[in-house]
Protein backbone atom coordinates (compact mmCIF):
# COMPACT_ATOMS: atom_id res chain seq x y z
CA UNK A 1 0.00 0.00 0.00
CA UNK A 2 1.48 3.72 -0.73
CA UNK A 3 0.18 6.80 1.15
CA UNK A 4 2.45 9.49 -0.53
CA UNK A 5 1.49 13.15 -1.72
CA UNK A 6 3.42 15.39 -3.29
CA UNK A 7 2.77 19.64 -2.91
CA UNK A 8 3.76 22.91 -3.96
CA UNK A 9 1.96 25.92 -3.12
CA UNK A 10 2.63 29.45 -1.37
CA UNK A 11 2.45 29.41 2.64
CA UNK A 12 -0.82 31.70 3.72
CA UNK A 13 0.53 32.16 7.01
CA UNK A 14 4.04 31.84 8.76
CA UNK A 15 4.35 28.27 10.11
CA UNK A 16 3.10 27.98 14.31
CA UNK A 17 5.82 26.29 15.99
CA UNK A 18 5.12 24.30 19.24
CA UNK A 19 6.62 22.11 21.43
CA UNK A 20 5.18 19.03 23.03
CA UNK A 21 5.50 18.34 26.66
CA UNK A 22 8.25 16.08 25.78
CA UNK A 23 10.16 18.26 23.82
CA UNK A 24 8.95 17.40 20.23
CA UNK A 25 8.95 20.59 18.11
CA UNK A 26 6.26 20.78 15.79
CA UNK A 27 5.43 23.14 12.80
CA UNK A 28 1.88 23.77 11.80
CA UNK A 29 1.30 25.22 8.30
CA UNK A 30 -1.26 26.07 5.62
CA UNK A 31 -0.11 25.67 1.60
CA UNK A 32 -1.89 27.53 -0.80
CA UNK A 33 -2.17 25.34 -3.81
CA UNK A 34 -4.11 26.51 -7.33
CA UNK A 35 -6.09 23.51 -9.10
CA UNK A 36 -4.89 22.85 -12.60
CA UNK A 37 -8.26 23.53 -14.26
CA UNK A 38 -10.44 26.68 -14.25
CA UNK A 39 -14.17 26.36 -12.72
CA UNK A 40 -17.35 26.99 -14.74
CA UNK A 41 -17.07 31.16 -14.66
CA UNK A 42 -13.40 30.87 -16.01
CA UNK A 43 -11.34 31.10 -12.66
CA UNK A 44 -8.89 29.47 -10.75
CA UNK A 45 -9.58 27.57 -7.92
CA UNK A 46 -7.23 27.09 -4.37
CA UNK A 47 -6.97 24.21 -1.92
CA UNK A 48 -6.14 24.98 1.32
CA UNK A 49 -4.37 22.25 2.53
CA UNK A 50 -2.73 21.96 6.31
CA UNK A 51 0.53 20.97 6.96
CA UNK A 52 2.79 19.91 10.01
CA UNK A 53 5.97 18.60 10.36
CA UNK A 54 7.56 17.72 13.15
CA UNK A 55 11.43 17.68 15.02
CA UNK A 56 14.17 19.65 13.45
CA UNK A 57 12.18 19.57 10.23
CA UNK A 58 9.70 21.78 12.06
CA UNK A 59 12.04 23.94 13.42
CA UNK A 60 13.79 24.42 10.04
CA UNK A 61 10.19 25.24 8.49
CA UNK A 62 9.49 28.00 11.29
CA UNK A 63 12.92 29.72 10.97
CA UNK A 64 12.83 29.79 7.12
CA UNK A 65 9.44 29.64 5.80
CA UNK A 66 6.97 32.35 6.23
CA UNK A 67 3.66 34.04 4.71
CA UNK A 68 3.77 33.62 0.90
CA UNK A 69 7.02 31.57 0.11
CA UNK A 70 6.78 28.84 -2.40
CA UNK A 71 7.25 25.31 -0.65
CA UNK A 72 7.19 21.71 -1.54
CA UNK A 73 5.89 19.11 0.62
CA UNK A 74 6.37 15.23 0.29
CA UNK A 75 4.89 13.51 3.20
CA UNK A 76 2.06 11.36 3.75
CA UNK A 77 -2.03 12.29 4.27
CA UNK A 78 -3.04 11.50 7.63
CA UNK A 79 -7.13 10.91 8.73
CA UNK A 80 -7.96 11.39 12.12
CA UNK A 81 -11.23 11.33 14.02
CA UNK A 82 -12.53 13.56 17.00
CA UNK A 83 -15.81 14.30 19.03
CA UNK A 84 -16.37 17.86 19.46
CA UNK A 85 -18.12 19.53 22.58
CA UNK A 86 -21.58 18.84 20.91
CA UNK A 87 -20.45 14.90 20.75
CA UNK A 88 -20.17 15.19 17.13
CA UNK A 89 -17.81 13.15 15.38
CA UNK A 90 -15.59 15.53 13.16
CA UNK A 91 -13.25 14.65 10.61
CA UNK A 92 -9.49 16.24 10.23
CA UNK A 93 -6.96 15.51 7.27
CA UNK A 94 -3.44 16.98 6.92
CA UNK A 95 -0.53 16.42 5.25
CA UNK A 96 2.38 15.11 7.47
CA UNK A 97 5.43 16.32 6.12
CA UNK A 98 8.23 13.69 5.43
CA UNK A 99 10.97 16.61 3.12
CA UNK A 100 9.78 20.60 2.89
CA UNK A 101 11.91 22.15 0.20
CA UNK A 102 12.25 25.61 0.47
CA UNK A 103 11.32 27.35 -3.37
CA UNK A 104 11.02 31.05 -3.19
CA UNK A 105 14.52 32.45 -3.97
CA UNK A 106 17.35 33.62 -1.32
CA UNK A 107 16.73 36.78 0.16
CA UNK A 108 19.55 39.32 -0.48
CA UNK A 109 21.56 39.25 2.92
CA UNK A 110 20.10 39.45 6.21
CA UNK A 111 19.82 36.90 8.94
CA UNK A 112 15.83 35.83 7.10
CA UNK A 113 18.06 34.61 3.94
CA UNK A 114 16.81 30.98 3.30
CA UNK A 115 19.02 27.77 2.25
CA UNK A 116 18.92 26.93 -1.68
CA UNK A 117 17.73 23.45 -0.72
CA UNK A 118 16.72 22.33 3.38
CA UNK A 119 16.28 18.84 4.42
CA UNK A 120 17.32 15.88 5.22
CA UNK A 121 19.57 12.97 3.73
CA UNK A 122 18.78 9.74 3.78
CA UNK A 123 21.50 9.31 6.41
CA UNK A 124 19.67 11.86 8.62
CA UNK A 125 22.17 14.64 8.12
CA UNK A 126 21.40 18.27 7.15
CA UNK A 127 21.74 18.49 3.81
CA UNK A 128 22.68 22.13 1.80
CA UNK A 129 23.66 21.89 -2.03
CA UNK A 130 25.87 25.16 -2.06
CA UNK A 131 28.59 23.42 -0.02
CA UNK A 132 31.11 22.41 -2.48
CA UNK A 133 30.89 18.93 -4.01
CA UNK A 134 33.75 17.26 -3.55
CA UNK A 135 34.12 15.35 -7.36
């Protein structure tokens, strides 16, 4: 079985970082992505699709994403269940973030300027591709 989604889209808020009572750092999001096709009357239509990822992922996604930047997100869709105060059951989906590549180009200077690529190696090491490659 595969559960794998693949997004790009503009951030329509800067990411909510939080920490768990355990320490867990997590980054809640919103992406802003248009549908490929144009509606009856001609115009574009927008999912708004939620977001979080979670550990130094989310922490990297709080310091360097914010309001309008272009990200892509390849993580998983998640279903989850809840009963409201009514006793209602209500539905929630979200995208849980796997890799968030940062799109929207490098700010000129300034502590806000973003890495050309942020993530993670297979390995679990930080990976940037302006370091120099070695061959």
């Amino acid at each position: 079985m595969l559960n794998r989604v693949v997004l790009i889209g503009r951030l329509t808020k800067d990411p909510d970082l939080r920490y768990s009572q355990s320490g867990v750092a997590s980054a809640n999001f919103t992406l802003a992505v248009d549908r490929k096709f144009k509606n009856a009357q001609g115009e574009k239509e927008t999912d708004f699709i939620p977001c979080v990822a979670f550990r130094q992922l989310a922490e990297l996604c709080a310091n360097y994403l914010a309001k309008g930047r272009l990200a892509a997100v390849d993580g998983r869709i998640q279903v989850s269940t809840y009963n409201d105060k009514e006793g209602q059951k209500r539905w929630t989906t979200e995208i849980i973030a796997d890799d968030v590549r940062f799109l929207s180009p490098k700010d000129s200077g300034g502590a806000n300027a973003e890495p050309s690529y942020s993530g993670r190696s297979s390995l679990g090491q930080d990976v940037n591709l302006d370091d120099d490659i070695p061959f």
